[in-house]
PDB file of N, CA and C in Angstrom:
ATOM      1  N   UNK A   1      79.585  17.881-210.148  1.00  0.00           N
ATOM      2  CA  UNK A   1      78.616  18.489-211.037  1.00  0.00           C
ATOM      3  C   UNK A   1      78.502  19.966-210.691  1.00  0.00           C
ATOM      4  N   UNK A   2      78.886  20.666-211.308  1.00  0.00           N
ATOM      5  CA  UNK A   2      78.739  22.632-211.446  1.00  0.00           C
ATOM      6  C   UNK A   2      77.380  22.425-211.497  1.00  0.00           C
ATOM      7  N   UNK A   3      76.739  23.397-211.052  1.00  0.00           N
ATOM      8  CA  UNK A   3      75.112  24.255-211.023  1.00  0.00           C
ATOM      9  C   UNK A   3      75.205  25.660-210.852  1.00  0.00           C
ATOM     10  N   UNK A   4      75.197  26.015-212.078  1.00  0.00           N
ATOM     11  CA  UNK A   4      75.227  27.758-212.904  1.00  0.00           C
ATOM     12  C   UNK A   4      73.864  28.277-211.961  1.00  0.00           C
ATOM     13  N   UNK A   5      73.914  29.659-211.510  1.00  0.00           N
ATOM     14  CA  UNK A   5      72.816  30.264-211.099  1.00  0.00           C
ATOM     15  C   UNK A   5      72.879  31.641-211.347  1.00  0.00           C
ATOM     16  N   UNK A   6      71.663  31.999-212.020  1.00  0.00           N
ATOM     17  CA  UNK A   6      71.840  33.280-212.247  1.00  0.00           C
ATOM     18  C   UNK A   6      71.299  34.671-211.181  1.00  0.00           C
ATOM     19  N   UNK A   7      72.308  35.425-211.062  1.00  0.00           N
ATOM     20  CA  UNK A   7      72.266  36.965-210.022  1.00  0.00           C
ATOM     21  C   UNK A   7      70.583  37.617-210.511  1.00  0.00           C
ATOM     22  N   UNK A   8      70.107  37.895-209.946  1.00  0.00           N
ATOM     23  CA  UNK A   8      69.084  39.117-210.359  1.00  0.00           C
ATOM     24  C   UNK A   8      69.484  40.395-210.527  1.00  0.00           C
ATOM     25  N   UNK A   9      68.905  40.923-210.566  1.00  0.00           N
ATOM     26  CA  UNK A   9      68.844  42.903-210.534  1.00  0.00           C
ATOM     27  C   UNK A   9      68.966  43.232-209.015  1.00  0.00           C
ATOM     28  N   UNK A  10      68.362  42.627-207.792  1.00  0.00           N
ATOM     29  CA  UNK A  10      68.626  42.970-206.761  1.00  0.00           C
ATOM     30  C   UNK A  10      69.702  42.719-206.162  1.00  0.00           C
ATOM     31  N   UNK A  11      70.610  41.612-206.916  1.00  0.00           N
ATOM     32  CA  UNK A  11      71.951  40.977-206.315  1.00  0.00           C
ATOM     33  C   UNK A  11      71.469  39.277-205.658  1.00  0.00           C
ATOM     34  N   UNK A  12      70.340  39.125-206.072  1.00  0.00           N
ATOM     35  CA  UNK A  12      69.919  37.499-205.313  1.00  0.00           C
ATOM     36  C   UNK A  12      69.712  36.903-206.156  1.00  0.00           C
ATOM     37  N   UNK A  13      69.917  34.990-205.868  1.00  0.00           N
ATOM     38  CA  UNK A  13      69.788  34.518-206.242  1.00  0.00           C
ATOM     39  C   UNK A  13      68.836  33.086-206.033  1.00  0.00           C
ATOM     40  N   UNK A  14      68.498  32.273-206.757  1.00  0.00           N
ATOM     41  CA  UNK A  14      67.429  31.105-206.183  1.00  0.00           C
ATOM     42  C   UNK A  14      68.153  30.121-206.439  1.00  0.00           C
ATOM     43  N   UNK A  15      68.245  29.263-205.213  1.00  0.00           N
ATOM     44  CA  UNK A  15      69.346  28.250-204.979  1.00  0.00           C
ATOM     45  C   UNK A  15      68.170  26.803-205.462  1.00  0.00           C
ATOM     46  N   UNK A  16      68.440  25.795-206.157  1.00  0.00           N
ATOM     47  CA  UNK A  16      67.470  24.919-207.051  1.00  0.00           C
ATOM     48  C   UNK A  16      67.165  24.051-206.274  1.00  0.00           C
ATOM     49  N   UNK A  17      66.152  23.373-206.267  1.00  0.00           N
ATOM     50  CA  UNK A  17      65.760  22.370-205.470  1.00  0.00           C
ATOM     51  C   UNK A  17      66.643  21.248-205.461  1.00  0.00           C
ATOM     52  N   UNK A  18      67.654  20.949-206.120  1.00  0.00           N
ATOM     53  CA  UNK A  18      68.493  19.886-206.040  1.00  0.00           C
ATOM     54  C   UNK A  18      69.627  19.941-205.328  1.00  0.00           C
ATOM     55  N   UNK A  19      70.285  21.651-205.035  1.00  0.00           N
ATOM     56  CA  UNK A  19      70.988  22.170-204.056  1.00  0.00           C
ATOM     57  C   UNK A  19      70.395  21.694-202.771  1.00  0.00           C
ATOM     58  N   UNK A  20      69.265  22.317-202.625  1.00  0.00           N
ATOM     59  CA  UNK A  20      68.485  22.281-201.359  1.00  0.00           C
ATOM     60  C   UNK A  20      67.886  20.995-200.661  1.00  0.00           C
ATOM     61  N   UNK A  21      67.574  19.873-201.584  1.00  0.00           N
ATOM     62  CA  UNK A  21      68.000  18.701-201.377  1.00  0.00           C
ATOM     63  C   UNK A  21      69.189  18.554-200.422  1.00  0.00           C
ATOM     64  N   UNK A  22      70.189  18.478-201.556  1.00  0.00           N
ATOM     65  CA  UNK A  22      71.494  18.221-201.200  1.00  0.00           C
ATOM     66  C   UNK A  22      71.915  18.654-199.977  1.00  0.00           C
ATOM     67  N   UNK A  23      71.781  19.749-199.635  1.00  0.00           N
ATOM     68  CA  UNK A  23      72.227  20.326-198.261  1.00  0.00           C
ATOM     69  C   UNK A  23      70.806  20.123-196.956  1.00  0.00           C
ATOM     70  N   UNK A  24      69.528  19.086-197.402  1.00  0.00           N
ATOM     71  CA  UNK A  24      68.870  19.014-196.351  1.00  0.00           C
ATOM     72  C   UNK A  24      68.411  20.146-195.441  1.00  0.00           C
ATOM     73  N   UNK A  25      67.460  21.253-196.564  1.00  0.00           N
ATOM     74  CA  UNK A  25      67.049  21.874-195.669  1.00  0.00           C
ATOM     75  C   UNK A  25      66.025  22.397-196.773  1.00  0.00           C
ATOM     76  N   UNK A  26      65.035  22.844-195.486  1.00  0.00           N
ATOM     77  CA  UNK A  26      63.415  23.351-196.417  1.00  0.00           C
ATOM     78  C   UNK A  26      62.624  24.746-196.013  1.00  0.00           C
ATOM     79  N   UNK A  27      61.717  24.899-196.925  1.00  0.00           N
ATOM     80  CA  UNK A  27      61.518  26.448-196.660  1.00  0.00           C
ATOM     81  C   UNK A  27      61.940  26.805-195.168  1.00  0.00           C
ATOM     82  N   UNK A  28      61.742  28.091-194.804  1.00  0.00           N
ATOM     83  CA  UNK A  28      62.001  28.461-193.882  1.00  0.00           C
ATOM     84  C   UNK A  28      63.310  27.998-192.693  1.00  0.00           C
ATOM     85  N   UNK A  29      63.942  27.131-193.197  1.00  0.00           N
ATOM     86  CA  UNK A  29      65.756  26.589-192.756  1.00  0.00           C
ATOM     87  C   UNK A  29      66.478  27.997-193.164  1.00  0.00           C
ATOM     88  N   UNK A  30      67.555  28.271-192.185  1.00  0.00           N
ATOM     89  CA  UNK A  30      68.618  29.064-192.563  1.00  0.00           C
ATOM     90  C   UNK A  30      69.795  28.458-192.539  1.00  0.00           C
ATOM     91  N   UNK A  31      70.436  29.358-193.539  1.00  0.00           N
ATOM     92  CA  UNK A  31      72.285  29.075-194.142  1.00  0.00           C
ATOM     93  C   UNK A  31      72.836  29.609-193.599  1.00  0.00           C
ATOM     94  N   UNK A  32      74.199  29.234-193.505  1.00  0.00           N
ATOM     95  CA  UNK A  32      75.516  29.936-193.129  1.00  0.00           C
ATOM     96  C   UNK A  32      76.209  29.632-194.124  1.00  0.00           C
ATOM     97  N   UNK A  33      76.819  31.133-194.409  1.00  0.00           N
ATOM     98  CA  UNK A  33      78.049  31.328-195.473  1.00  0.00           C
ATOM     99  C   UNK A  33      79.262  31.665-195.222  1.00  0.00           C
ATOM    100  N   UNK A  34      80.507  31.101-195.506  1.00  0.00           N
ATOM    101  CA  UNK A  34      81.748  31.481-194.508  1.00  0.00           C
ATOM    102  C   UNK A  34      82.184  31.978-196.162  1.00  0.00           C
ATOM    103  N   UNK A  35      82.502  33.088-195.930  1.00  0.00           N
ATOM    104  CA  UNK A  35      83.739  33.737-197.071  1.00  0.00           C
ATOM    105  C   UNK A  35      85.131  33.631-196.957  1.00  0.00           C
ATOM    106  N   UNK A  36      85.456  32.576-198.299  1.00  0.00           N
ATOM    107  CA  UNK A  36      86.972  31.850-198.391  1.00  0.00           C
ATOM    108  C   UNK A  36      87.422  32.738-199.038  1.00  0.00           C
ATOM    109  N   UNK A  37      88.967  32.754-199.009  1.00  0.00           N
ATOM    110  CA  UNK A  37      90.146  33.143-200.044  1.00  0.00           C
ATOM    111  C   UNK A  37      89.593  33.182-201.176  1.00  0.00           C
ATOM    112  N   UNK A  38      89.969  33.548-202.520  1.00  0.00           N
ATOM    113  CA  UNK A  38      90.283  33.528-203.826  1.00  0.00           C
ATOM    114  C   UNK A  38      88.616  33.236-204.481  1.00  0.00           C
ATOM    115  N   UNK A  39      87.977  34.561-203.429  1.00  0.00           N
ATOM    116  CA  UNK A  39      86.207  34.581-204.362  1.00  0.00           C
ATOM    117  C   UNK A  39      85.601  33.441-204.108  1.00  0.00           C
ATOM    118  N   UNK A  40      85.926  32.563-202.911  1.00  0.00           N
ATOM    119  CA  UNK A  40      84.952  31.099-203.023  1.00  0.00           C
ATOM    120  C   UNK A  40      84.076  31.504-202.098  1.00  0.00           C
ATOM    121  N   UNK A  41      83.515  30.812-201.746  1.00  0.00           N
ATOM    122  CA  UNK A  41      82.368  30.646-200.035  1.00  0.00           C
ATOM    123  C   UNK A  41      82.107  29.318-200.068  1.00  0.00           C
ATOM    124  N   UNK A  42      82.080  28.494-198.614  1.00  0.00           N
ATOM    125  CA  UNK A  42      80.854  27.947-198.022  1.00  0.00           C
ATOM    126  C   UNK A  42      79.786  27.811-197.791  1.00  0.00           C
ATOM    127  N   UNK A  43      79.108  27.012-197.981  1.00  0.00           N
ATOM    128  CA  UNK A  43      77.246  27.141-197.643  1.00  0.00           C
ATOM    129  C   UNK A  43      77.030  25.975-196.997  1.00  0.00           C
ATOM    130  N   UNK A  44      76.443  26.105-195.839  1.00  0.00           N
ATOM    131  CA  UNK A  44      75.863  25.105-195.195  1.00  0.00           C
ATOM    132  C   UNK A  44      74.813  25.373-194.219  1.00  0.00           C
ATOM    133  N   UNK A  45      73.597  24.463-193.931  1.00  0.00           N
ATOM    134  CA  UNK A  45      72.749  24.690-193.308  1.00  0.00           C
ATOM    135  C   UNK A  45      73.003  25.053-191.823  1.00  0.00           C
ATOM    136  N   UNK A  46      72.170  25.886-191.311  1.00  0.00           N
ATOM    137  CA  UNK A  46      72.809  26.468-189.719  1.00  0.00           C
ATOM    138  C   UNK A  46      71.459  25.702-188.882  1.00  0.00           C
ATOM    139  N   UNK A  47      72.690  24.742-188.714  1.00  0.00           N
ATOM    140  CA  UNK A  47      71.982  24.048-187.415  1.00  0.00           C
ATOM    141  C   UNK A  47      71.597  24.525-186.181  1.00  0.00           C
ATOM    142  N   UNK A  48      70.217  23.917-185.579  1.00  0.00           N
ATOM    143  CA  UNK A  48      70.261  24.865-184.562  1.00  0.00           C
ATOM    144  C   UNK A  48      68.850  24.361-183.918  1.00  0.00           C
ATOM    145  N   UNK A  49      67.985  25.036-183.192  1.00  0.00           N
ATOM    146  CA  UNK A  49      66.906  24.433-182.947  1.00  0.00           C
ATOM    147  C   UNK A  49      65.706  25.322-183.483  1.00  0.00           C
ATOM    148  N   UNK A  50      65.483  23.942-184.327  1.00  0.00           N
ATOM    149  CA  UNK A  50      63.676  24.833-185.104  1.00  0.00           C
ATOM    150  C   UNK A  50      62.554  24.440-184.121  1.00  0.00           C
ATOM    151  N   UNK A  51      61.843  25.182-185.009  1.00  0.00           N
ATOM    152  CA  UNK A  51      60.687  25.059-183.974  1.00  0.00           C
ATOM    153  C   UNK A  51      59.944  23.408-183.657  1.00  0.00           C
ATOM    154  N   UNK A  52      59.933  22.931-184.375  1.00  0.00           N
ATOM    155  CA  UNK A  52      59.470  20.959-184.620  1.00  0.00           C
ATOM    156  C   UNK A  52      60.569  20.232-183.022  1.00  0.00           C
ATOM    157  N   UNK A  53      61.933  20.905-183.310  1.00  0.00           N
ATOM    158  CA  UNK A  53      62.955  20.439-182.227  1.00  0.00           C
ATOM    159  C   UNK A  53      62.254  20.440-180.567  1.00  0.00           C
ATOM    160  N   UNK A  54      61.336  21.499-180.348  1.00  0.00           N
ATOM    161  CA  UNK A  54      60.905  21.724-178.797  1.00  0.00           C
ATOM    162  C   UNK A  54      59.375  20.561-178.727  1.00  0.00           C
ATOM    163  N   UNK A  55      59.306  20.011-179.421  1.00  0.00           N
ATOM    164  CA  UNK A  55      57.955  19.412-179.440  1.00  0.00           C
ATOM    165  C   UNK A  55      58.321  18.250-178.599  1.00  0.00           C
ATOM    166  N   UNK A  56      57.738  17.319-177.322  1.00  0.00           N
ATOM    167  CA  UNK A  56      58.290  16.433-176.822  1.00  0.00           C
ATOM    168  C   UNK A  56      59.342  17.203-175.358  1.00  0.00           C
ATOM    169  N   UNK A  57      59.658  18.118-175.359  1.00  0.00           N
ATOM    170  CA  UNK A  57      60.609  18.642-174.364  1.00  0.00           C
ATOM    171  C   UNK A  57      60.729  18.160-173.068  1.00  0.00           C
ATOM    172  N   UNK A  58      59.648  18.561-172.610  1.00  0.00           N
ATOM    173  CA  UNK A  58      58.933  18.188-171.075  1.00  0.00           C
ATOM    174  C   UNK A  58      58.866  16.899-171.098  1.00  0.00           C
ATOM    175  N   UNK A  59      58.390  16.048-171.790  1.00  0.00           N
ATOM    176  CA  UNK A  59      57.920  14.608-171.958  1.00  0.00           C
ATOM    177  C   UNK A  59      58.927  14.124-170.796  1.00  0.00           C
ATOM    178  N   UNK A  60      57.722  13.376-169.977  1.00  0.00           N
ATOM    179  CA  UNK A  60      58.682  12.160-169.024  1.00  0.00           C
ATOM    180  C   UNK A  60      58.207  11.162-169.201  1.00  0.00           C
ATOM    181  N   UNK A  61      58.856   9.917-169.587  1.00  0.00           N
ATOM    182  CA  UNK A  61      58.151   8.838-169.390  1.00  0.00           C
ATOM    183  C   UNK A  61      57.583   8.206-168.196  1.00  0.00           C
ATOM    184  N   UNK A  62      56.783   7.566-168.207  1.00  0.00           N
ATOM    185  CA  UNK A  62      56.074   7.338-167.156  1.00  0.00           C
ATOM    186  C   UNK A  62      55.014   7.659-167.199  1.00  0.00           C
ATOM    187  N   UNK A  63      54.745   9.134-167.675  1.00  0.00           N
ATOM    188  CA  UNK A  63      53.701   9.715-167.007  1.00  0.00           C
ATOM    189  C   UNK A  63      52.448   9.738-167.759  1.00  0.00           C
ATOM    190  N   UNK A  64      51.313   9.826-167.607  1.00  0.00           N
ATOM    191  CA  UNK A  64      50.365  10.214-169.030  1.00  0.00           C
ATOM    192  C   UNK A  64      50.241  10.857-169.676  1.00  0.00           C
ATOM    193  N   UNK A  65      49.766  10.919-170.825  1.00  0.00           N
ATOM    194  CA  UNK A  65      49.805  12.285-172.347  1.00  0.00           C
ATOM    195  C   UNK A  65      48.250  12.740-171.250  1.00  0.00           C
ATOM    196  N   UNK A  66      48.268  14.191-171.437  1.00  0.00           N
ATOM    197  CA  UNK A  66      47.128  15.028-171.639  1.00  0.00           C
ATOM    198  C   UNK A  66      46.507  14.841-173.003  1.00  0.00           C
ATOM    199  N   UNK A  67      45.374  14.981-172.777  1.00  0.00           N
ATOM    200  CA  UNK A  67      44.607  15.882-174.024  1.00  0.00           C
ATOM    201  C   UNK A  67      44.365  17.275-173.911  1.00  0.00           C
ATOM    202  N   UNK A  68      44.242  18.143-174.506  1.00  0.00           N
ATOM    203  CA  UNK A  68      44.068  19.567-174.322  1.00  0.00           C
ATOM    204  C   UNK A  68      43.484  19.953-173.648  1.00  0.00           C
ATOM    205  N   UNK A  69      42.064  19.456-173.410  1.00  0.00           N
ATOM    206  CA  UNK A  69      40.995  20.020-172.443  1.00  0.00           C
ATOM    207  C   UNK A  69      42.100  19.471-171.222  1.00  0.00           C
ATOM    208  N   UNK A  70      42.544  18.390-170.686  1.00  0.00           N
ATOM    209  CA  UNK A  70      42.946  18.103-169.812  1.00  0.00           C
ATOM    210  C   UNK A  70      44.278  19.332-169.263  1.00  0.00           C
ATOM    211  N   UNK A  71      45.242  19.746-170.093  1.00  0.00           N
ATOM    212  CA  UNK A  71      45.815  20.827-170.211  1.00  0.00           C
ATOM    213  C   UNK A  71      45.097  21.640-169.348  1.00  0.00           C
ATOM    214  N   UNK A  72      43.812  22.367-170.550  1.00  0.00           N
ATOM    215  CA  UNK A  72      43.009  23.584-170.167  1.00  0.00           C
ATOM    216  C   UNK A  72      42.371  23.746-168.668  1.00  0.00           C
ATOM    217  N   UNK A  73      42.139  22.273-168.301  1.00  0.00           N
ATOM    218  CA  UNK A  73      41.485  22.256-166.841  1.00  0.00           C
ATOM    219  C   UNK A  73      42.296  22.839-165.647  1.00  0.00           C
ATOM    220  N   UNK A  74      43.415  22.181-166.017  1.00  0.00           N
ATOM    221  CA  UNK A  74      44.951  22.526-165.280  1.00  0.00           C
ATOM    222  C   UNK A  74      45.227  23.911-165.128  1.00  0.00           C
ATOM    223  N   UNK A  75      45.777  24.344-166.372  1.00  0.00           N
ATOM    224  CA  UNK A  75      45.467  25.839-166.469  1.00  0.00           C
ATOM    225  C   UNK A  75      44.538  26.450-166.035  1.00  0.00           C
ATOM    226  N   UNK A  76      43.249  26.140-166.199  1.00  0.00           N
ATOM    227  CA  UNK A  76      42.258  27.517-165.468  1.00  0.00           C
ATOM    228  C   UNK A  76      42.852  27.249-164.028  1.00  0.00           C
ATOM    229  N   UNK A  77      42.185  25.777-163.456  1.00  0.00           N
ATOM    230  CA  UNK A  77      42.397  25.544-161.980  1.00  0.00           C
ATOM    231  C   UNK A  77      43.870  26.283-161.487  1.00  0.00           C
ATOM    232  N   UNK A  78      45.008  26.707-161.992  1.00  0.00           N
ATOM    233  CA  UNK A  78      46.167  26.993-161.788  1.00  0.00           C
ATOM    234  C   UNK A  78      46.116  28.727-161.481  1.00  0.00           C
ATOM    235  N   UNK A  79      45.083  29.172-162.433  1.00  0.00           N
ATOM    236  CA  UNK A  79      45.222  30.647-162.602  1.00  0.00           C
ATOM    237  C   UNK A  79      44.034  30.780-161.352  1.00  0.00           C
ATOM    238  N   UNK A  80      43.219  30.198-161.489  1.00  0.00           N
ATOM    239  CA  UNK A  80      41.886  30.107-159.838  1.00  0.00           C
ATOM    240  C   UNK A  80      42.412  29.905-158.653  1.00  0.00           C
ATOM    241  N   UNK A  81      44.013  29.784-158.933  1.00  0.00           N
ATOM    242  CA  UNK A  81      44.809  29.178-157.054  1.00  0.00           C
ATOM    243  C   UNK A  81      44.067  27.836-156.544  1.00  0.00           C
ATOM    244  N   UNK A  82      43.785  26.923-157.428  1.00  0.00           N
ATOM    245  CA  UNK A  82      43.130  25.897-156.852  1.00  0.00           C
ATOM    246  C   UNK A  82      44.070  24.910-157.011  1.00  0.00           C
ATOM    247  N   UNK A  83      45.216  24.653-157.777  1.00  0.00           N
ATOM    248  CA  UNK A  83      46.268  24.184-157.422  1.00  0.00           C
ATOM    249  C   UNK A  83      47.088  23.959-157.503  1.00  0.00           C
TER     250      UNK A  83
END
């Protein structure tokens, strides 16, 4: 299936929500474009690590979830040299 898109005045264009579907990616995702032979290109989403990806990082199992205040206690006591 072709999907016609039209250039603006600035040289850009708006890629349709059914593209963007298709290639699995949402506001704020970036592309990579490889420029082929004979006027074509590539487009594909540039994988990589977003920000949602670092959530969980540290996580060890085993151990207990904080709650924030519990965090915050840590932190002050940390910046007080208490421990």
């Amino acid at each position: 299936m072709a999907i016609t898109l039209k250039v603006t005045a600035k040289g850009q264009i708006t890629l349709r929500k059914e593209v963007l579907n298709h290639l699995g990616v949402r506001p704020g995702d970036k592309l990579d474009i490889d420029l082929l032979t004979g006027g074509r290109m590539q487009l594909r989403p540039k994988r990589g690590n977003s920000a949602a990806s670092v959530f969980g990082i540290l996580a060890r199992p085993g151990t207990p979830k904080l709650s924030i205040e519990e965090i915050n206690e840590f932190a002050a006591a940390g910046w007080a040299g208490e421990k």
